[in-house]
C-alpha atoms as a PDB file:
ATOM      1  CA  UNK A   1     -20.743   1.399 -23.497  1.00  0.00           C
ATOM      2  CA  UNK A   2     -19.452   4.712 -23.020  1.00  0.00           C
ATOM      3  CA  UNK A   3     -15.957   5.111 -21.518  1.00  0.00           C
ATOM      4  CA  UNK A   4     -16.542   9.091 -20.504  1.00  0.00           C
ATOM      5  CA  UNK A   5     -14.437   9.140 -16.736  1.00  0.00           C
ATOM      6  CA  UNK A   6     -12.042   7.065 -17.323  1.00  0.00           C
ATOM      7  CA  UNK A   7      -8.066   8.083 -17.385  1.00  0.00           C
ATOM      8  CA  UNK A   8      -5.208   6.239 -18.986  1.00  0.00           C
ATOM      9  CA  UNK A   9      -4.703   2.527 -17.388  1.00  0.00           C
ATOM     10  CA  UNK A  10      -2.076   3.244 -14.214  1.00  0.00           C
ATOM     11  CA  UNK A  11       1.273   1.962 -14.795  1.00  0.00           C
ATOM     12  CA  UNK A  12       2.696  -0.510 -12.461  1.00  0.00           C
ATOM     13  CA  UNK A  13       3.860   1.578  -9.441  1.00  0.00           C
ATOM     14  CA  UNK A  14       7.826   0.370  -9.380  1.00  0.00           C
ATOM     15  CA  UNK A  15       8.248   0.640 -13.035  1.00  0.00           C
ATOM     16  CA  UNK A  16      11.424   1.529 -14.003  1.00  0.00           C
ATOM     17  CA  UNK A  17      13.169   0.957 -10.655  1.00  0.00           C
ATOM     18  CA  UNK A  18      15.619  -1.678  -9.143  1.00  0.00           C
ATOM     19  CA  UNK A  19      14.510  -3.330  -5.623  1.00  0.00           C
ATOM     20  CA  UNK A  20      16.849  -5.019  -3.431  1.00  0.00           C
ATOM     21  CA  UNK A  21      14.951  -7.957  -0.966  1.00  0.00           C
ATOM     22  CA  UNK A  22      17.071  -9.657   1.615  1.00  0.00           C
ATOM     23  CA  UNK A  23      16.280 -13.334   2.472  1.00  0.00           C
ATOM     24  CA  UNK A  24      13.590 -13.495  -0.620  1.00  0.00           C
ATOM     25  CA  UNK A  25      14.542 -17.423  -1.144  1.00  0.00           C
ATOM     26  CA  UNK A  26      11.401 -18.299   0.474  1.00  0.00           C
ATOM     27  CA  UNK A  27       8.706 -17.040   2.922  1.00  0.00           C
ATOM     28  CA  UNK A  28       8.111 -13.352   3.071  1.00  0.00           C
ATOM     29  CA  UNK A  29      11.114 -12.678   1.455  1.00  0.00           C
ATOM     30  CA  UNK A  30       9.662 -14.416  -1.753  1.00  0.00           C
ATOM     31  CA  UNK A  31       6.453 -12.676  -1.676  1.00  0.00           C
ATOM     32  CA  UNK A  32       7.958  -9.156  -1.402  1.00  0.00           C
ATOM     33  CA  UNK A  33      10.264  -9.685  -4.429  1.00  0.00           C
ATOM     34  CA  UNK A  34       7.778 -11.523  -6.767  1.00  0.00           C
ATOM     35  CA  UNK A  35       5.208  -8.786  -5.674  1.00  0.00           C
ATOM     36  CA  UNK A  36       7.804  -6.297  -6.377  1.00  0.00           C
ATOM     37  CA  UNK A  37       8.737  -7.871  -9.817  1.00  0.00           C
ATOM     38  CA  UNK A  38       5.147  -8.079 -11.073  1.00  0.00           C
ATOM     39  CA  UNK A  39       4.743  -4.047 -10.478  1.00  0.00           C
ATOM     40  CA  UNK A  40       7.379  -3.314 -12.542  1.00  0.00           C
ATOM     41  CA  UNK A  41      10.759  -3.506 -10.840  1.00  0.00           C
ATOM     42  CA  UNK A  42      14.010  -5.094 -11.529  1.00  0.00           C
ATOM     43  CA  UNK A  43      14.589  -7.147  -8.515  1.00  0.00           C
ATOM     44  CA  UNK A  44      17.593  -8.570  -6.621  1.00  0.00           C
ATOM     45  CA  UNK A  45      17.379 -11.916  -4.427  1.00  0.00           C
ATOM     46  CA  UNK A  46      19.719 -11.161  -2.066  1.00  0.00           C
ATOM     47  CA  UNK A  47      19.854 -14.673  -0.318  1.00  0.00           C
ATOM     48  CA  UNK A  48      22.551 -16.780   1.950  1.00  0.00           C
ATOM     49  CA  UNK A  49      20.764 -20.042   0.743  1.00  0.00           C
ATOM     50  CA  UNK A  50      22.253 -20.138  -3.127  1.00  0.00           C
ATOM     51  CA  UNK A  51      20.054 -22.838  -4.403  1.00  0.00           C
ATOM     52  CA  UNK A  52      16.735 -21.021  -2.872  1.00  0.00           C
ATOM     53  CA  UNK A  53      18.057 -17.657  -4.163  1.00  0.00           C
ATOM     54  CA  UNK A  54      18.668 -18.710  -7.936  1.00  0.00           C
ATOM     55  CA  UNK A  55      15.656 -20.887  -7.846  1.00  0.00           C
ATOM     56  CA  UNK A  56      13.434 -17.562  -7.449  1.00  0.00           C
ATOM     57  CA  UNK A  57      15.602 -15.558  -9.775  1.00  0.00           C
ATOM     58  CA  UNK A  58      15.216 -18.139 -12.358  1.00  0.00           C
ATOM     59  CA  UNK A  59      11.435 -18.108 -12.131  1.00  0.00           C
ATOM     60  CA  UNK A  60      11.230 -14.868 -12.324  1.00  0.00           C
ATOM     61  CA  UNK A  61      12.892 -14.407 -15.142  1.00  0.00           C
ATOM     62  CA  UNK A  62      13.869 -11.265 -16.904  1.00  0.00           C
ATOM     63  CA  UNK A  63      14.544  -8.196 -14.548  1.00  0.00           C
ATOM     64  CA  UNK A  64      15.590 -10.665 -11.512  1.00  0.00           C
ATOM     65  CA  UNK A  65      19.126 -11.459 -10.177  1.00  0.00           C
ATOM     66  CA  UNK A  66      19.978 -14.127  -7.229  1.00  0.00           C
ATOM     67  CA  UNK A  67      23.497 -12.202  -5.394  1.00  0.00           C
ATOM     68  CA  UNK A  68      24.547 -14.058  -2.980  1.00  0.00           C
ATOM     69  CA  UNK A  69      24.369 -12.043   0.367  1.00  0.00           C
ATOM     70  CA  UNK A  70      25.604 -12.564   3.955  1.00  0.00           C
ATOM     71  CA  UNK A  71      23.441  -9.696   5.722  1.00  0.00           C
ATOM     72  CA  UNK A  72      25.338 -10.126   8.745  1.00  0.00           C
ATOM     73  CA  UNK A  73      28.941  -9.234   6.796  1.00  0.00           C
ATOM     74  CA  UNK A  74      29.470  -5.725   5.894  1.00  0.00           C
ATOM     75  CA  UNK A  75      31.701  -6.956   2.695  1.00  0.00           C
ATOM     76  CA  UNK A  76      29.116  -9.005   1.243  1.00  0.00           C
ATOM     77  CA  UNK A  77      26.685  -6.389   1.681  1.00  0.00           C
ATOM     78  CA  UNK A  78      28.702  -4.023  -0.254  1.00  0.00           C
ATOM     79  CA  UNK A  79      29.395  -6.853  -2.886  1.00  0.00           C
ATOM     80  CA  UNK A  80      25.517  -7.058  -2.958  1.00  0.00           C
ATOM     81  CA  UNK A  81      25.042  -3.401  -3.885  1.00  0.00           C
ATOM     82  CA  UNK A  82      27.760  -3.321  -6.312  1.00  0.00           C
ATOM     83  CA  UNK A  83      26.431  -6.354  -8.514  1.00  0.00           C
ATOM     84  CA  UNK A  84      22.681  -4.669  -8.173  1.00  0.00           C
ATOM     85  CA  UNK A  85      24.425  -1.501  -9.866  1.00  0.00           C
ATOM     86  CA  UNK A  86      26.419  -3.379 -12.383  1.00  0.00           C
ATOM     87  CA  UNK A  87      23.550  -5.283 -13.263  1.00  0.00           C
ATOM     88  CA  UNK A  88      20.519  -2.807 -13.106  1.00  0.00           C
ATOM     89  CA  UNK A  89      22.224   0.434 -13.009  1.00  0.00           C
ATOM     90  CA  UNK A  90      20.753   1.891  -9.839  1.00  0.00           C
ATOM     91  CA  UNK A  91      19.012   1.313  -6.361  1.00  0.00           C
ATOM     92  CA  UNK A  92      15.789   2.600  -5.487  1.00  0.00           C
ATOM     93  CA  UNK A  93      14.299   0.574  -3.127  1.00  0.00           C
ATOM     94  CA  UNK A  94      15.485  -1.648   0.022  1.00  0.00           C
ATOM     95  CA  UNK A  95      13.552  -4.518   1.865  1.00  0.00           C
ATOM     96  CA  UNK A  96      15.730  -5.502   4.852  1.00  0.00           C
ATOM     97  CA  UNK A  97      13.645  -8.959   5.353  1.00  0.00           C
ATOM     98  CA  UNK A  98      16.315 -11.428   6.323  1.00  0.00           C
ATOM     99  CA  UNK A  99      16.819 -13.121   9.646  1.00  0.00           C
ATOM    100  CA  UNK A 100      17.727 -15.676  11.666  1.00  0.00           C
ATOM    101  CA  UNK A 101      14.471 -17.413  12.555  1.00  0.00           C
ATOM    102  CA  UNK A 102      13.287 -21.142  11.543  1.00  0.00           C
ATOM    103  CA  UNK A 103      16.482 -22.381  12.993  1.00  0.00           C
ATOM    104  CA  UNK A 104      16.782 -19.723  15.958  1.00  0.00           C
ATOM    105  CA  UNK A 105      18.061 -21.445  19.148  1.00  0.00           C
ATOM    106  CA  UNK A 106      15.818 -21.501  21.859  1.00  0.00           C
ATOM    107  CA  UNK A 107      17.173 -19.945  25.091  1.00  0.00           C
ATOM    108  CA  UNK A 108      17.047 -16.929  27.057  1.00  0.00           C
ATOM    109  CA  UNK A 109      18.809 -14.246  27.687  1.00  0.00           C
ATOM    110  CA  UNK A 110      20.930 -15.574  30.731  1.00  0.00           C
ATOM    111  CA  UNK A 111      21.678 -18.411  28.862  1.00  0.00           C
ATOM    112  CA  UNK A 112      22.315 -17.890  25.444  1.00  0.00           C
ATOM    113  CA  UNK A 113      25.816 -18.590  23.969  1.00  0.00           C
ATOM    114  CA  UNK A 114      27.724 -15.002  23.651  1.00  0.00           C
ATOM    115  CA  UNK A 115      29.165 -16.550  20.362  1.00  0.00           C
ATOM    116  CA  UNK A 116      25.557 -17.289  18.815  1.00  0.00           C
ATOM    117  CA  UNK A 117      24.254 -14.154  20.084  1.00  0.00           C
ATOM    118  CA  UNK A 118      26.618 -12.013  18.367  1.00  0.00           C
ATOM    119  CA  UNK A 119      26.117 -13.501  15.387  1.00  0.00           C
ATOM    120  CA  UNK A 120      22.043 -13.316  15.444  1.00  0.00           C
ATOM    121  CA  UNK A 121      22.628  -9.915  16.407  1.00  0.00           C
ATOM    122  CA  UNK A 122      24.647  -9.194  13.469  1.00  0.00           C
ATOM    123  CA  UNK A 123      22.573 -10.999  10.929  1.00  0.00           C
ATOM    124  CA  UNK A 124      18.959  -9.745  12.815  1.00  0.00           C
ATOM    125  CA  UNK A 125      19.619  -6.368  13.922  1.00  0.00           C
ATOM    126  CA  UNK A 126      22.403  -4.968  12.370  1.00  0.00           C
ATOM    127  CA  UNK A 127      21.745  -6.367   8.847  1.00  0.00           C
ATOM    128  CA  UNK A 128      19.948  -3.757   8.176  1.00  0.00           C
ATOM    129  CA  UNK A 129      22.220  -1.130   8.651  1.00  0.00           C
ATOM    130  CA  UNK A 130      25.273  -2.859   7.059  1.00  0.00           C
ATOM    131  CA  UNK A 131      22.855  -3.329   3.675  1.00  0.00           C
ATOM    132  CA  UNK A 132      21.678   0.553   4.161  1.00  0.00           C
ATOM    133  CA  UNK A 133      24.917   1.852   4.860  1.00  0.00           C
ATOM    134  CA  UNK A 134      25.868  -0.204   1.609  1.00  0.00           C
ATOM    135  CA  UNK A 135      22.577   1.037  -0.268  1.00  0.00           C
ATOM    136  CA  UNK A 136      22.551   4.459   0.489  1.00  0.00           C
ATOM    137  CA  UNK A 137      25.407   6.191  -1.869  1.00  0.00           C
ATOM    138  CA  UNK A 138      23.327   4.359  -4.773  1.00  0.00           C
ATOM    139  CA  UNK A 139      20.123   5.731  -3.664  1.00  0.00           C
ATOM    140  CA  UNK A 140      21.585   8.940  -3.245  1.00  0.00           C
ATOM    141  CA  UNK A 141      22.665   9.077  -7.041  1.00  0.00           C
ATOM    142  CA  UNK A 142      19.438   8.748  -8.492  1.00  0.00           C
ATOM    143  CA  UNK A 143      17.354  11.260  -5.853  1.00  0.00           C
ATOM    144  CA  UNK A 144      16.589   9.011  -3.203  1.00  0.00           C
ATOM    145  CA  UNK A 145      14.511   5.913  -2.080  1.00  0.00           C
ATOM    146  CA  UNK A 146      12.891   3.741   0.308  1.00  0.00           C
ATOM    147  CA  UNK A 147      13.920   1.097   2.464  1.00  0.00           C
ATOM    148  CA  UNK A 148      11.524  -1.158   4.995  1.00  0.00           C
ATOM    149  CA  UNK A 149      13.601  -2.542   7.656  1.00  0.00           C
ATOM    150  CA  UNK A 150      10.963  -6.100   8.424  1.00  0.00           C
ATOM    151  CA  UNK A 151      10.904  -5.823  12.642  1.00  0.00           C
ATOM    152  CA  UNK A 152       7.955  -8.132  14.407  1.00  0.00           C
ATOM    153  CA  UNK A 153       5.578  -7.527  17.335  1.00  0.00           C
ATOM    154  CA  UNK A 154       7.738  -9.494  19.341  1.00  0.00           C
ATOM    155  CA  UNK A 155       9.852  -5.967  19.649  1.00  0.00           C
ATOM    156  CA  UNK A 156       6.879  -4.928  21.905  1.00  0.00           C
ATOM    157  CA  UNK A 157       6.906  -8.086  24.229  1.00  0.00           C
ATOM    158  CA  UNK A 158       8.741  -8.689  27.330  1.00  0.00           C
ATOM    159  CA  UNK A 159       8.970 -11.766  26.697  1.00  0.00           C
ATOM    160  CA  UNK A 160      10.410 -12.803  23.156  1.00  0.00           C
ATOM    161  CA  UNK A 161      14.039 -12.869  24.549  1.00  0.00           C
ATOM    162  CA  UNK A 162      16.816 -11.819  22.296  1.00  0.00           C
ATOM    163  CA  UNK A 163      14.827 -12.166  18.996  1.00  0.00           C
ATOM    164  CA  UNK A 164      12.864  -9.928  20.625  1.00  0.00           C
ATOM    165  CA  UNK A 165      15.537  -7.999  21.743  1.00  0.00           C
ATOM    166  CA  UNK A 166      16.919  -7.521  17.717  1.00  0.00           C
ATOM    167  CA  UNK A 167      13.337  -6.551  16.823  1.00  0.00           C
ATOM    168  CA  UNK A 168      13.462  -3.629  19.357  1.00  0.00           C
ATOM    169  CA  UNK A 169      16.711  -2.311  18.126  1.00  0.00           C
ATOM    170  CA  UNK A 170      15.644  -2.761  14.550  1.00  0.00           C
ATOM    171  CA  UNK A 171      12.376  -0.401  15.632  1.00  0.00           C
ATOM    172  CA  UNK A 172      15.164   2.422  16.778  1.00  0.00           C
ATOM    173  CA  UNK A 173      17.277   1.815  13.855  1.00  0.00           C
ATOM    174  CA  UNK A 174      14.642   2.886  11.698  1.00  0.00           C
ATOM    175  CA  UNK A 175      13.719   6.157  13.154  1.00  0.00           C
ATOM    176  CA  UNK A 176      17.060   6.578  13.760  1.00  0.00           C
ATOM    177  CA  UNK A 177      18.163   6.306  10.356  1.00  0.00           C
ATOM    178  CA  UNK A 178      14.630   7.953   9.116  1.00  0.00           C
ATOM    179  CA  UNK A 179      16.534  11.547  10.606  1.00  0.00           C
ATOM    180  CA  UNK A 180      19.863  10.392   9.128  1.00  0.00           C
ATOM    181  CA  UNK A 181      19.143   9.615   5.635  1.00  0.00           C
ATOM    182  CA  UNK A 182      15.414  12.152   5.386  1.00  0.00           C
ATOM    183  CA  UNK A 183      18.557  14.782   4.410  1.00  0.00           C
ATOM    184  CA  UNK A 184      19.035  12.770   1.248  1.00  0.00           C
ATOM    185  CA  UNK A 185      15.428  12.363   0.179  1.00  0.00           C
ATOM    186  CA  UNK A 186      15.466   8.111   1.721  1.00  0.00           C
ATOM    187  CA  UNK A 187      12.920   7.268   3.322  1.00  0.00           C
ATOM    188  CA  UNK A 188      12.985   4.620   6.223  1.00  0.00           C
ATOM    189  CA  UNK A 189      10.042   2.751   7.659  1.00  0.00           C
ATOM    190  CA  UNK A 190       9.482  -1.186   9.107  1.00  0.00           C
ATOM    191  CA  UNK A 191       6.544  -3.537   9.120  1.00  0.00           C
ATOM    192  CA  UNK A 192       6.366  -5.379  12.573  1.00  0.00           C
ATOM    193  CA  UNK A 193       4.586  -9.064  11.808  1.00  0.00           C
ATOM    194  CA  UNK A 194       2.429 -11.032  13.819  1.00  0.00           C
ATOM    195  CA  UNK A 195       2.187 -14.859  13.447  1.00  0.00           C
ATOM    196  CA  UNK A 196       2.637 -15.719  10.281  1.00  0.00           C
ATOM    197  CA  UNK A 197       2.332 -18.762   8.501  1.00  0.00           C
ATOM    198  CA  UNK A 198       5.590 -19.924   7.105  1.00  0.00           C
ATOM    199  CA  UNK A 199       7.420 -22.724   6.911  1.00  0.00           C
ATOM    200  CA  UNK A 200      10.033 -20.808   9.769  1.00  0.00           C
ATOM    201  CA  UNK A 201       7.112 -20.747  11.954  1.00  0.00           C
ATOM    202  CA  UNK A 202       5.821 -24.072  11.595  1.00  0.00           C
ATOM    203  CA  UNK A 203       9.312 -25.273  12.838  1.00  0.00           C
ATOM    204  CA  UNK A 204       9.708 -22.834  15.792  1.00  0.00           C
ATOM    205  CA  UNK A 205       5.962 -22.799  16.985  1.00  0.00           C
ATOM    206  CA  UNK A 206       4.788 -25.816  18.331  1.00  0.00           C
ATOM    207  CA  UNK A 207       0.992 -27.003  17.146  1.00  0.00           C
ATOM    208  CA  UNK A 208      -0.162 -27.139  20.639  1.00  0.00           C
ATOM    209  CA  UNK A 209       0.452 -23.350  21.061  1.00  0.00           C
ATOM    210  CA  UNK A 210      -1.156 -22.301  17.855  1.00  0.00           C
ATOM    211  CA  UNK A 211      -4.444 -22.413  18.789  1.00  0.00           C
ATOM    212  CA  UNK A 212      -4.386 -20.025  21.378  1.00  0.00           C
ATOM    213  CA  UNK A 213      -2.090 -18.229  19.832  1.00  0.00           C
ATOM    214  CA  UNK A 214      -4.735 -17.598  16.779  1.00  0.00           C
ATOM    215  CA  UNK A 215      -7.662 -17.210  19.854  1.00  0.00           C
ATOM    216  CA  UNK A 216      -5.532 -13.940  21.032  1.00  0.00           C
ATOM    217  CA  UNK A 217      -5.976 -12.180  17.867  1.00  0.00           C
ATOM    218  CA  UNK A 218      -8.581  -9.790  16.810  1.00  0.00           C
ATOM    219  CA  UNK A 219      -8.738 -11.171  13.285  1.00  0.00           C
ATOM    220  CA  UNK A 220      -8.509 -15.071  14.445  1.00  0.00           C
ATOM    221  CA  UNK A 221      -6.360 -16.148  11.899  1.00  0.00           C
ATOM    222  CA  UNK A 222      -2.786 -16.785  11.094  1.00  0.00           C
ATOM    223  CA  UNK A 223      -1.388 -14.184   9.060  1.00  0.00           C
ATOM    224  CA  UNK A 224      -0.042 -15.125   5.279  1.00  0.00           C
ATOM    225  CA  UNK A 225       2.883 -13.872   3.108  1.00  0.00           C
ATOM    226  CA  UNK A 226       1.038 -11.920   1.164  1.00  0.00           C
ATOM    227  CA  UNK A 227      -0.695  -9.804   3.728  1.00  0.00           C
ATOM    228  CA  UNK A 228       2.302  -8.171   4.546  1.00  0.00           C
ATOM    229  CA  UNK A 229       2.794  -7.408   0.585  1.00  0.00           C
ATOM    230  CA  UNK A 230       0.232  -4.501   0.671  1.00  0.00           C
ATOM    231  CA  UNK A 231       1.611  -3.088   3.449  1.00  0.00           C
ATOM    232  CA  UNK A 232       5.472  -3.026   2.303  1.00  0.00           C
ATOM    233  CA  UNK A 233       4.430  -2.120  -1.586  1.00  0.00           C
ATOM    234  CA  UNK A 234       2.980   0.682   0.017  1.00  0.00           C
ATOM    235  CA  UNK A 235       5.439   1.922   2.201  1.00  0.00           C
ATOM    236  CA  UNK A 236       8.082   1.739  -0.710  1.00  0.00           C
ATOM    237  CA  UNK A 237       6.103   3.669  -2.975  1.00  0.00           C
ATOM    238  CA  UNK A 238       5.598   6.812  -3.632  1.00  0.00           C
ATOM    239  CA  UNK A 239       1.550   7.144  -2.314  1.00  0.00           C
ATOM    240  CA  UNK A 240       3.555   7.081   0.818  1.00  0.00           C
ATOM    241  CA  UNK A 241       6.390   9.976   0.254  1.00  0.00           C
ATOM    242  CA  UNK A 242       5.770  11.706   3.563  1.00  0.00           C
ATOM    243  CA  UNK A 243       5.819   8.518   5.993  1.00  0.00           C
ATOM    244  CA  UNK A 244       9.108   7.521   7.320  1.00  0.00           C
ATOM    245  CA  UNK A 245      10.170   6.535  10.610  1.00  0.00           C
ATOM    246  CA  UNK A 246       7.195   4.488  11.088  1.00  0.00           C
ATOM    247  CA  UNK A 247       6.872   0.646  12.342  1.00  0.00           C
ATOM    248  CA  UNK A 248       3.236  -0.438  10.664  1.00  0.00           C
ATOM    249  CA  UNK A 249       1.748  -3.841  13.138  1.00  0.00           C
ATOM    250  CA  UNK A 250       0.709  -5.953  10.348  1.00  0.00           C
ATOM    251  CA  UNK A 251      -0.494  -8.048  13.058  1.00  0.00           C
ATOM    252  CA  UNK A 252      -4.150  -9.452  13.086  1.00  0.00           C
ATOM    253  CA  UNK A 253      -4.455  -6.754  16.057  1.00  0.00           C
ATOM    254  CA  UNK A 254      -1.701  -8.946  18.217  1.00  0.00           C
ATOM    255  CA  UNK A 255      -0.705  -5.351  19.523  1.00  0.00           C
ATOM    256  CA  UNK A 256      -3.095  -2.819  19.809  1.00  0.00           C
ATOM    257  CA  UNK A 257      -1.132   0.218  21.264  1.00  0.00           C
ATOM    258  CA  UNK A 258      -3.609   3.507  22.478  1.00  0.00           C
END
């Protein structure tokens, strides 16, 4: 058989660069880094739960490293950056995935404790920005990079109550920071979830409102991890060098916004 028309086989897309995922013990997290890992990259578990974290690191093997990380404490977020450059030599890429959600309190705004809310606010919405603000001078160094902030449709609903709340302000944070950093060639983008089938969302979301829950979508199924994988490879790569400030609804069409 002929092999006239084709080119050379493609490398792996994040070949030769070093990924930071926050909360990649499990769930999401975990898909995004292992994703990330088997394209090529040197990968960083940056994980609060230290026998999750090194349990993925270990399984990855070669070109992974569990840091411990506290998203919601600037200090450990610069102790996360510094260990990725000791140990890799650079940052290229940023996936701001962790959160506070399987064991989220349930309560609304009027009721919430001010102490736990400034704390999920730390660790939701501004856990971002303390692990870009402790990325960027890295990224910086070696020409740039890319960094998906993970939001969730519940930033567009009225009624998701301070998660909710943290999801909007992520959404601003990243076009915010899309003008702030574009100067030094880092791009900054988001992924907004719909239901998702995790372990976090089997313990916040009862059975009995599943069903319907599934009926609303336009694709009537729960999402999986690795549906948002596509989306978030993408948007860290370069096939996407002239997209930032943009929140992508990986969704099932949850949202549909005209």
């Amino acid at each position: 058989m002929s092999s006239q028309g084709k080119g050379p086989p493609m490398s792996p897309r994040f070949e030769g660069r070093v990924a930071i995922v926050t909360g990649s013990g499990g769930g999401i997290g975990e898909a995004y880094a292992r994703a990330l890992h088997a394209e090529g990259a040197r990968v960083v578990i940056a994980e609060l739960d230290a026998e999750r974290g090194q349990a993925v690191a270990d399984d990855l093997g070669e070109g992974a490293l569990f840091v411990p990380t506290d998203v919601g404490d600037p200090a450990s977020t610069d102790a996360m950056a510094t260990a990725t450059v000791d140990a890799f030599g650079r940052i290229d890429h940023l996936v701001n995935n962790a959160a506070i959600f399987g064991d989220m309190e349930l309560a609304g705004l009027t009721t919430v404790d001010y102490g736990y809310l400034d704390r999920f606010l730390q660790v939701n919405m501004l856990g971002a920005l303390h692990c870009t603000r402790s990325t960027m001078g890295p990224m910086g160094e070696v020409g740039g990079g890319s960094i998906v902030n993970q939001s969730s449709t519940a930033s567009w609903m009225g009624i998701a109550g301070f998660y909710g709340l943290a999801k909007a302000g992520l959404n601003f944070l990243t076009s915010s920071l899309a003008h702030e950093l574009g100067w030094h060639n880092i791009r900054v983008n988001a992924i907004a979830p719909g239901p998702t089938g995790t372990a976090a969302f089997d313990r916040q979301v009862p059975e009995a409102f599943r069903e319907p829950l599934v009926a609303s979508l336009a694709i009537k199924r729960l999402g999986q991890p690795d549906d948002h994988v596509g989306p978030v490879l993408f948007l860290l790569s370069d096939e996407a060098r002239w997209i930032t400030g943009h929140v992508l609804a990986v969704d099932g069409g949850q949202v549909t916004r005209i």
